[in-house]
Protein backbone atom coordinates (compact mmCIF):
# COMPACT_ATOMS: atom_id res chain seq x y z
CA UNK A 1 -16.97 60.78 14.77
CA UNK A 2 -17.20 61.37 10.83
CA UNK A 3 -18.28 59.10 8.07
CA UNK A 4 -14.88 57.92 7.37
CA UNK A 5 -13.94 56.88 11.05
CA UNK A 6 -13.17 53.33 11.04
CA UNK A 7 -15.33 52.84 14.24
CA UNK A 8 -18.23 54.08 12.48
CA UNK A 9 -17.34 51.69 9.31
CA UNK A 10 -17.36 49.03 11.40
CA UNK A 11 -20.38 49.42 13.77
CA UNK A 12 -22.13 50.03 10.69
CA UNK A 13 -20.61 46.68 8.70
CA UNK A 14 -21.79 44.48 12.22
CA UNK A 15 -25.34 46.41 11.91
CA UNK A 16 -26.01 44.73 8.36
CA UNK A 17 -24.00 41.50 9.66
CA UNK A 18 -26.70 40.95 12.15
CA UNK A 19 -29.62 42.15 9.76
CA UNK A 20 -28.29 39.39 6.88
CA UNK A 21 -27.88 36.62 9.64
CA UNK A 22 -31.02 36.84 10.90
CA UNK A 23 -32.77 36.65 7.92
CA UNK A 24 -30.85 34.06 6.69
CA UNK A 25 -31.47 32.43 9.87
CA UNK A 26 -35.08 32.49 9.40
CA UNK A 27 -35.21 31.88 5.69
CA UNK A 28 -32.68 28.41 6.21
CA UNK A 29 -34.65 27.19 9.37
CA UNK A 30 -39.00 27.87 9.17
CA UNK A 31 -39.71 29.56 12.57
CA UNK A 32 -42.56 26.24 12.91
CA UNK A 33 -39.52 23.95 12.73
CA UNK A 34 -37.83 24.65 16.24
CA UNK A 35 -39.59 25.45 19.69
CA UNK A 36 -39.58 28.94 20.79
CA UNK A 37 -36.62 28.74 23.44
CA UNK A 38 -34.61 28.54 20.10
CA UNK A 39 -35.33 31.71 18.61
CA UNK A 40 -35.38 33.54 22.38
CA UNK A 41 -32.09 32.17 22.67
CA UNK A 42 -30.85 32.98 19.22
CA UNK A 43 -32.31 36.48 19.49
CA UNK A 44 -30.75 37.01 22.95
CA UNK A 45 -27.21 35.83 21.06
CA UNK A 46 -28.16 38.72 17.87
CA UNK A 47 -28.94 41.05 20.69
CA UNK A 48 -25.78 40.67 22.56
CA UNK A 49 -23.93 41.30 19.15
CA UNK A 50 -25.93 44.52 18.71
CA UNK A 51 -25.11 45.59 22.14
CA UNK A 52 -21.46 44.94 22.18
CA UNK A 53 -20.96 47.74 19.59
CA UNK A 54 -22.39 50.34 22.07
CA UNK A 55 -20.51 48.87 25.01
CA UNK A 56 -17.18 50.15 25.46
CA UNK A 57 -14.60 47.63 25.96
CA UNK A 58 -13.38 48.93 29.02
CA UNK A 59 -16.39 48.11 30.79
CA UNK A 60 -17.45 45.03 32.68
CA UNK A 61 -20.60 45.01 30.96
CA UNK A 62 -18.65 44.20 27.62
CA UNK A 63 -17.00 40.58 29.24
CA UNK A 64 -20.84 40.30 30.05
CA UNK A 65 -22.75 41.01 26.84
CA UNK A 66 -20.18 38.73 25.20
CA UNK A 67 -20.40 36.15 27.05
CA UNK A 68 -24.04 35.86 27.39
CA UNK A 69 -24.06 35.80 23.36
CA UNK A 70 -21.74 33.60 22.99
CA UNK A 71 -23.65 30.67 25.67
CA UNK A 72 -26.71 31.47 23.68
CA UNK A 73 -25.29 31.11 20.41
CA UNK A 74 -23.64 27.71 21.47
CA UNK A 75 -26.90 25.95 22.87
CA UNK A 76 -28.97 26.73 19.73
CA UNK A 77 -25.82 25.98 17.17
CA UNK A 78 -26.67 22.54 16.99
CA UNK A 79 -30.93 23.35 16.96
CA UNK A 80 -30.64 25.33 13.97
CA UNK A 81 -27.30 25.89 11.76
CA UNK A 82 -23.94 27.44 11.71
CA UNK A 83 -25.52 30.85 11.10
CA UNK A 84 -27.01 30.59 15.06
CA UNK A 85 -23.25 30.17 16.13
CA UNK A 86 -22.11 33.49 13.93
CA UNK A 87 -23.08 35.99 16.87
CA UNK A 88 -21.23 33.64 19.17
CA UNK A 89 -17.78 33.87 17.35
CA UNK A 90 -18.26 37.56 16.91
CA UNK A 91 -18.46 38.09 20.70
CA UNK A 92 -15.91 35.26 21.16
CA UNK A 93 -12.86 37.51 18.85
CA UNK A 94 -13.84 40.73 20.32
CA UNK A 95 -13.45 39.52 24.03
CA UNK A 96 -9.83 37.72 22.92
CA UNK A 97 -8.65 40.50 20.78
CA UNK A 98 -9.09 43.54 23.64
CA UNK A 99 -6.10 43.17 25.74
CA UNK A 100 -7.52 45.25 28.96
CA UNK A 101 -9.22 41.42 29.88
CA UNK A 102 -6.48 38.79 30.37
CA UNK A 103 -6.06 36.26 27.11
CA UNK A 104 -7.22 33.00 29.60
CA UNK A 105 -10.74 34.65 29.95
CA UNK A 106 -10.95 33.92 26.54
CA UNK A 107 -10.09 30.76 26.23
CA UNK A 108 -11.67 29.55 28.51
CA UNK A 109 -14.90 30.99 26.98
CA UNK A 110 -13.65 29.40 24.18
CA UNK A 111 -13.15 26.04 25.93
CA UNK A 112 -17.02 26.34 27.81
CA UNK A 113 -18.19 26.99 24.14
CA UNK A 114 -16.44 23.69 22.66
CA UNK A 115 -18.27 21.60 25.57
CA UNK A 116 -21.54 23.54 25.11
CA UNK A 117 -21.78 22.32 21.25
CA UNK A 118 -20.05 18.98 21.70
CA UNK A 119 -22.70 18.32 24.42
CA UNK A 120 -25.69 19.41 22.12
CA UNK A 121 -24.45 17.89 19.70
CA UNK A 122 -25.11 14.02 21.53
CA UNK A 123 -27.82 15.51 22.67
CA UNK A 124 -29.95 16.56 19.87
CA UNK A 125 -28.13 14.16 17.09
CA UNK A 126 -26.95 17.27 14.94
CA UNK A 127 -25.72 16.82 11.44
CA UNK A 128 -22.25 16.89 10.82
CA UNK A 129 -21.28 19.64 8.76
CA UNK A 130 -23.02 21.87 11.63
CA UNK A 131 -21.00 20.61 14.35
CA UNK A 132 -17.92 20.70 11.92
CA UNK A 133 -18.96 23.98 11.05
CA UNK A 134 -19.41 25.03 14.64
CA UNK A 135 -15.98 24.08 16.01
CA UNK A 136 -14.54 25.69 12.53
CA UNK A 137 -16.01 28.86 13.69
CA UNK A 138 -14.85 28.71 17.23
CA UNK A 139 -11.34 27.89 15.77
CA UNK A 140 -11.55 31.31 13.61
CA UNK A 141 -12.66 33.34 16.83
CA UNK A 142 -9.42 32.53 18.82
CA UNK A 143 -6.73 32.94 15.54
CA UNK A 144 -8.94 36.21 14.77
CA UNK A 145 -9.01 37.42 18.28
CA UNK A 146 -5.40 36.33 19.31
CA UNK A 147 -4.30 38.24 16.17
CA UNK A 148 -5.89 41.38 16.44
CA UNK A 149 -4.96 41.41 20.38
CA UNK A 150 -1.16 41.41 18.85
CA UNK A 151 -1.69 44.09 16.75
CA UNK A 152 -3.78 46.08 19.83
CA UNK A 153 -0.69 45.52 21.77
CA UNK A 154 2.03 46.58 19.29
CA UNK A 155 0.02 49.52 18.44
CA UNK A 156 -0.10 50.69 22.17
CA UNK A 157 3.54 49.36 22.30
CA UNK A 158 4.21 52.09 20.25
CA UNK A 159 2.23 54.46 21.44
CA UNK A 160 3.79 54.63 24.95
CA UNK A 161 7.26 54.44 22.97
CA UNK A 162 6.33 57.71 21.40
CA UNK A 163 5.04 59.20 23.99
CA UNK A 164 8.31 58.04 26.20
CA UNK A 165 10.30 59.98 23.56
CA UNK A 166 8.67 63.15 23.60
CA UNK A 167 8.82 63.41 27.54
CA UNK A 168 12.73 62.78 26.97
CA UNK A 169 12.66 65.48 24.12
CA UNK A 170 11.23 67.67 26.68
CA UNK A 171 13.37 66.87 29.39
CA UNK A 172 16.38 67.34 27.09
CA UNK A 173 15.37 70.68 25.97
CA UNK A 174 14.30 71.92 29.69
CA UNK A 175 18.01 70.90 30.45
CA UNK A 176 19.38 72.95 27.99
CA UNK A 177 17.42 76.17 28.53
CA UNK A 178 18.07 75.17 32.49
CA UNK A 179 22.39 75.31 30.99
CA UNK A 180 21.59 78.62 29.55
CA UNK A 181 19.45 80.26 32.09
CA UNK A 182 22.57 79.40 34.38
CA UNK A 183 25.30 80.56 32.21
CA UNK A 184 23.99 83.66 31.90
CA UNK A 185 22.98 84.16 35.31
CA UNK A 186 26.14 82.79 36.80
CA UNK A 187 28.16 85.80 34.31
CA UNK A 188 26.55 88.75 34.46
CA UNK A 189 24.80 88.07 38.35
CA UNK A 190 28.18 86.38 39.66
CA UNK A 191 30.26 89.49 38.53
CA UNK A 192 27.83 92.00 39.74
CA UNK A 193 28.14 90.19 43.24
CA UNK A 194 31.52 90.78 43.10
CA UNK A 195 31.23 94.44 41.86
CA UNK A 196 28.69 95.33 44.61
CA UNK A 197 31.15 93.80 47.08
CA UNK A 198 34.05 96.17 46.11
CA UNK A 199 32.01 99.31 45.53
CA UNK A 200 30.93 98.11 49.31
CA UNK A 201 34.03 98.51 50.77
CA UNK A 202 36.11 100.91 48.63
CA UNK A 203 32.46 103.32 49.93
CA UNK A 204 33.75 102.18 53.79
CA UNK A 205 36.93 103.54 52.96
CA UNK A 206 36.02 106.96 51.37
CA UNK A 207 37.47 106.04 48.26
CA UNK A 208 34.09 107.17 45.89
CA UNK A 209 35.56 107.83 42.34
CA UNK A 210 37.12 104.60 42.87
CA UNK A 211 33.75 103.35 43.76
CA UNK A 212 32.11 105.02 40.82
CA UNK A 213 34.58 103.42 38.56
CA UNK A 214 33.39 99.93 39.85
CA UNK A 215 29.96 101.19 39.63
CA UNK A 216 30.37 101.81 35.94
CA UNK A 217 31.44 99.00 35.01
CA UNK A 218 28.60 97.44 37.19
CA UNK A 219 26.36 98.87 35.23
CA UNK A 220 28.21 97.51 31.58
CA UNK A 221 28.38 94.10 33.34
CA UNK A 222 24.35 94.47 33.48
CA UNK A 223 23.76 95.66 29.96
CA UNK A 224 26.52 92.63 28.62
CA UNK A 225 24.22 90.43 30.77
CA UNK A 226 21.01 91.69 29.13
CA UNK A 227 22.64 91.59 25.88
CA UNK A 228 23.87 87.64 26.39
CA UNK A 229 20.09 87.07 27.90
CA UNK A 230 18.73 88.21 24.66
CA UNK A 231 21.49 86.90 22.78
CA UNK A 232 20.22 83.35 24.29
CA UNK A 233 16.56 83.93 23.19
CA UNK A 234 17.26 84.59 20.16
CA UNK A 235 19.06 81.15 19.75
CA UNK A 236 16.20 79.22 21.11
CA UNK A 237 13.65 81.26 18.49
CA UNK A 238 16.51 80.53 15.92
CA UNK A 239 18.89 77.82 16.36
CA UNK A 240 20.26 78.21 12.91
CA UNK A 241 21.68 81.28 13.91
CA UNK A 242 25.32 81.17 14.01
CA UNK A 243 27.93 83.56 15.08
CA UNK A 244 31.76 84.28 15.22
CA UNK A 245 33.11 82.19 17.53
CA UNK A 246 36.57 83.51 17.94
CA UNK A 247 34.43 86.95 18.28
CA UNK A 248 31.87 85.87 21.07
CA UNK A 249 34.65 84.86 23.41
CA UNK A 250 37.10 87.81 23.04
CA UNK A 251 33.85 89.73 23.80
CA UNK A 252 33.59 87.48 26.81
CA UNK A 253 37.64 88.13 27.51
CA UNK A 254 36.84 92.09 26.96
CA UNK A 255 33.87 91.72 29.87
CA UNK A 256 36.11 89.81 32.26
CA UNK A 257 38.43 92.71 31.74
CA UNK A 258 36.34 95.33 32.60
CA UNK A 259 35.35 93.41 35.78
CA UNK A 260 39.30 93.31 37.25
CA UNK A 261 40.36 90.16 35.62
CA UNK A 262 43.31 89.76 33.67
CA UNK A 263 42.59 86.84 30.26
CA UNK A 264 44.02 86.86 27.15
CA UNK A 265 42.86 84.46 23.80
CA UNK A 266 44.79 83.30 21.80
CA UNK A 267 43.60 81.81 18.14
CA UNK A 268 45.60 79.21 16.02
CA UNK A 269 44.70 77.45 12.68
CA UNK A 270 42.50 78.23 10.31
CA UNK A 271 38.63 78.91 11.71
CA UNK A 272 35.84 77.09 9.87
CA UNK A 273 32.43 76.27 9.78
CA UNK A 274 30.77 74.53 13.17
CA UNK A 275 27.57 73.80 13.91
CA UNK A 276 25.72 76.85 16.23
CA UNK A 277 25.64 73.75 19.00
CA UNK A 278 29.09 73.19 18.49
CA UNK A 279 29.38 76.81 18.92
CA UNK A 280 27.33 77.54 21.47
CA UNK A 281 28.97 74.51 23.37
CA UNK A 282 32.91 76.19 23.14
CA UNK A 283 31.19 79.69 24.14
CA UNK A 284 29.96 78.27 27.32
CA UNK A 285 32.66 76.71 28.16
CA UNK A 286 34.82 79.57 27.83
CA UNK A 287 32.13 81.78 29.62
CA UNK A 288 32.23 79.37 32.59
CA UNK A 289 35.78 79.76 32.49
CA UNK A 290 36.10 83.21 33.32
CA UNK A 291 33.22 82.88 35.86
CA UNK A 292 34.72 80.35 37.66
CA UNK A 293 38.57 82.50 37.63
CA UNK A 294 36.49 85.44 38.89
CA UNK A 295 34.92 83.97 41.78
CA UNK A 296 37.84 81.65 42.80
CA UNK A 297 41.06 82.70 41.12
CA UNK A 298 40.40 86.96 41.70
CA UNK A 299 43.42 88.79 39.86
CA UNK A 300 45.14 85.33 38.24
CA UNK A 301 45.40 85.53 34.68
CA UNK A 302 43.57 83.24 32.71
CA UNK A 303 44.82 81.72 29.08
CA UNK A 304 42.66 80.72 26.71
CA UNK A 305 43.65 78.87 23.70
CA UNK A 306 41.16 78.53 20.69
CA UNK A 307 42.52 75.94 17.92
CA UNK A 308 41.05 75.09 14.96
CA UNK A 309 42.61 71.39 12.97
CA UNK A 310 41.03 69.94 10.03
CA UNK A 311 38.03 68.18 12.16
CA UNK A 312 37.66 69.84 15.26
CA UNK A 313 38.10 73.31 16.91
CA UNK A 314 39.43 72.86 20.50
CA UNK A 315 39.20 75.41 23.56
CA UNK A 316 42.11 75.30 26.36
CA UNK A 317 41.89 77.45 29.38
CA UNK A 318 44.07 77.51 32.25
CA UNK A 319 43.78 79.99 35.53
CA UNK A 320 46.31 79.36 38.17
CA UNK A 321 45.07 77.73 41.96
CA UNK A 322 44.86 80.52 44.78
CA UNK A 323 45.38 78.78 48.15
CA UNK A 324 41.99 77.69 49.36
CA UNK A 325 39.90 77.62 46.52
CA UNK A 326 38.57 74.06 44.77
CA UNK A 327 40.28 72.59 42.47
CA UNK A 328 37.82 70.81 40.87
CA UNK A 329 34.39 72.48 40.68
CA UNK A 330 33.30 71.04 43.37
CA UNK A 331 31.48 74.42 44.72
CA UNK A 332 28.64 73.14 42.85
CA UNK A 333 29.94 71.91 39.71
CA UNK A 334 26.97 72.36 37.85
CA UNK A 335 28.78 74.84 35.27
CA UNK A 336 30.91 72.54 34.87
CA UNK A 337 28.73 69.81 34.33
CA UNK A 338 26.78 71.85 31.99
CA UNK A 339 29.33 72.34 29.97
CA UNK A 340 30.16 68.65 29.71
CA UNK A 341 26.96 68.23 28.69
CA UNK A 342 26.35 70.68 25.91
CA UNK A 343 29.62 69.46 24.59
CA UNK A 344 28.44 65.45 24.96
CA UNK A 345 25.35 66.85 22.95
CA UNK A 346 27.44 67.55 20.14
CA UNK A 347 29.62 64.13 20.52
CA UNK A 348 32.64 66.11 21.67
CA UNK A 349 35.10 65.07 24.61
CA UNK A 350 35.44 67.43 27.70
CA UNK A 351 38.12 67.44 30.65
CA UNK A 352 39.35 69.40 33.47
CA UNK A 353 41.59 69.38 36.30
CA UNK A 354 44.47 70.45 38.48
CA UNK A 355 47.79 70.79 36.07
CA UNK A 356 51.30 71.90 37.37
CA UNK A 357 49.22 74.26 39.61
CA UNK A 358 46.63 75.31 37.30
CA UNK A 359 43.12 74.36 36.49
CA UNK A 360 43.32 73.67 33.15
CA UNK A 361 39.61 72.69 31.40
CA UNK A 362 39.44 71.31 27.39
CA UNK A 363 36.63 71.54 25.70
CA UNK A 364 36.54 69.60 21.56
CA UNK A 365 34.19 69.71 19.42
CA UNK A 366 34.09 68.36 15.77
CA UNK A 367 33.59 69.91 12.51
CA UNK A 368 30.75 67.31 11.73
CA UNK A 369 28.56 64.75 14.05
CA UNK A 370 30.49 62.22 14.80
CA UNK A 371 30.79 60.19 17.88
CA UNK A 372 32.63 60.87 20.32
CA UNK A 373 34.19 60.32 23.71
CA UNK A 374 33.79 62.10 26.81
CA UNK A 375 35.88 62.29 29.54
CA UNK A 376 35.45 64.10 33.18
């Protein structure tokens, strides 16, 4: 706590409150003037305002402390002057404005208070700018405390907004590291799977430079892996960085290639400028792509079809069905759905599905962030 922490301020501003009321207490009403269960009772109401600065609110000692100060301050109101009821109203606001004790506790402190003066009021014949004075006060207490328990709440309000937000921002970026630690496990692991397999049985058959072949291009599949692993770091550390779109997929057509698969890309329009999401979003897709034709489609020639119009850049791919293998992702799907995602993040539309015996998948983007609609 430093000099200019508003708890300090204000501890310190209720310090000289009570100092200045009790000595203006004293100086308006002669100690000889009222019996000594007055000023016990007043001092046990100063005393309770002392205390409830050191009590924290959260405690059960605070609804105490403040209502102990606030009966003493209402039976000597009326045996000495409004300034015997200022201890009272402080304690009064500060249990009504702290929202951990429910708003009726209050008030009906409030209410008990009211009767306690009225009745001492008959009792002792009291003046009437005291009692007016009195009620005044209590009046204050519940607008100041009701008002400041708004603002308590709104502020909290707010603070559990923000802090809803950041766990979304979290969860949002764990998903998307979650899309790329799959993408590039699902390339580079899925086709060494399949290049282990063969190298497995073309080694049954005696058939070792073919097997050496396959192992060779094992071991590029594993370096283009690493290389797209640190590829994906680096757009986390930087995700500024952009790249050649057109590029980064016929380097993913060239890979497929090597594996045994037959692509081909084909570009139309003129490229432009997208954002490295945008990018990144069409990359995946395409990536996915060729996974998926490798592990499902093995030896069917997949078309891709990268267009670029005036607002949007547009990937096509189509690999033709083998009999028996899923026709709609549904081994999983989470590529899939990870791609839908990443290109819902960028308020693009995504679709796939069986056409004229083909599973065709579209993947838009736009040249700027717009919104969008998605489709699946």
């Amino acid at each position: 706590m430093t000099a200019s922490d508003p708890r300090l301020f204000g501890r310190l501003l209720n310090i000289a409150g009570i100092i200045a009321v009790s000595i203006l207490l004293v100086v308006q009403v002669p100690l000889a003037d009222r019996p000594p269960w007055v000023w016990a009772l007043a001092g046990v109401a100063l005393l309770g305002w002392l205390v409830r600065e050191l009590v924290p609110t959260a405690s059960p000692w605070f609804v105490v402390t403040c209502l102990v100060a606030l009966a003493a301050a209402s039976v000597v109101t009326t045996s000495t002057s409004v300034l015997g009821y200022i201890a009272g109203i402080v304690c009064l606001a500060a249990l009504i404005a702290t929202p951990r004790w429910p708003l009726a506790l209050g008030l009906s402190a409030a209410g008990g208070s009211a009767v306690v003066v009225g009745v001492g009021t008959l009792l002792l014949k009291a003046d009437v700018p005291t009692t007016l004075g009195a009620f005044v006060g209590l009046l204050v207490a519940i607008l100041v405390g009701v008002s400041r328990r708004q603002s308590r709440t709104a502020v909290a309000r707010e603070r559990a907004l923000l802090e809803e937000r950041a766990r979304t921002a979290a969860l949002t970026e764990r998903s998307r590291i979650a899309r790329d630690i799959h993408d590039v496990l699902a390339h580079s692991l899925g086709g060494l799977v399949l290049q282990l397999d063969a190298i497995d049985a073309l080694l049954d058959s005696g058939k070792t430079e073919d097997a050496h072949a396959r192992v060779t291009a094992a071991r590029g599949l594993a370096a283009s892996g690493l290389d797209e692993a640190r590829r994906a770091m680096d757009a986390l550390r930087d995700p500024e960085a952009s790249a050649d779109l057109a590029g980064a997929i016929e380097d993913l057509v060239v890979t497929h290639r090597s594996l045994g698969g037959a692509a081909a890309l084909t570009v139309s329009g003129m490229a432009g400028e997208l954002s490295p999401d945008a990018a990144g979003a069409l990359r995946r897709a395409a990536q996915e792509v060729l996974s998926n034709a490798r592990r499902h489609a093995p030896g069917c020639a997949t078309e891709l079809v990268l267009d670029w119009t005036v607002d949007a850049a547009t990937l096509t791919a189509s690999t033709p069905l083998v009999s028996g293998a899923p026709e709609s992702g549904a081994g999983g799907g989470r590529g899939l759905v990870g791609m839908r995602e990443r290109v819902e993040a960028v308020s693009g539309t995504a679709e796939w599905g069986v056409h004229d015996g083909a599973f065709a998948v579209t993947a838009r983007v736009p040249r700027s962030p717009v919104s969008g609609e998605v489709r699946a």
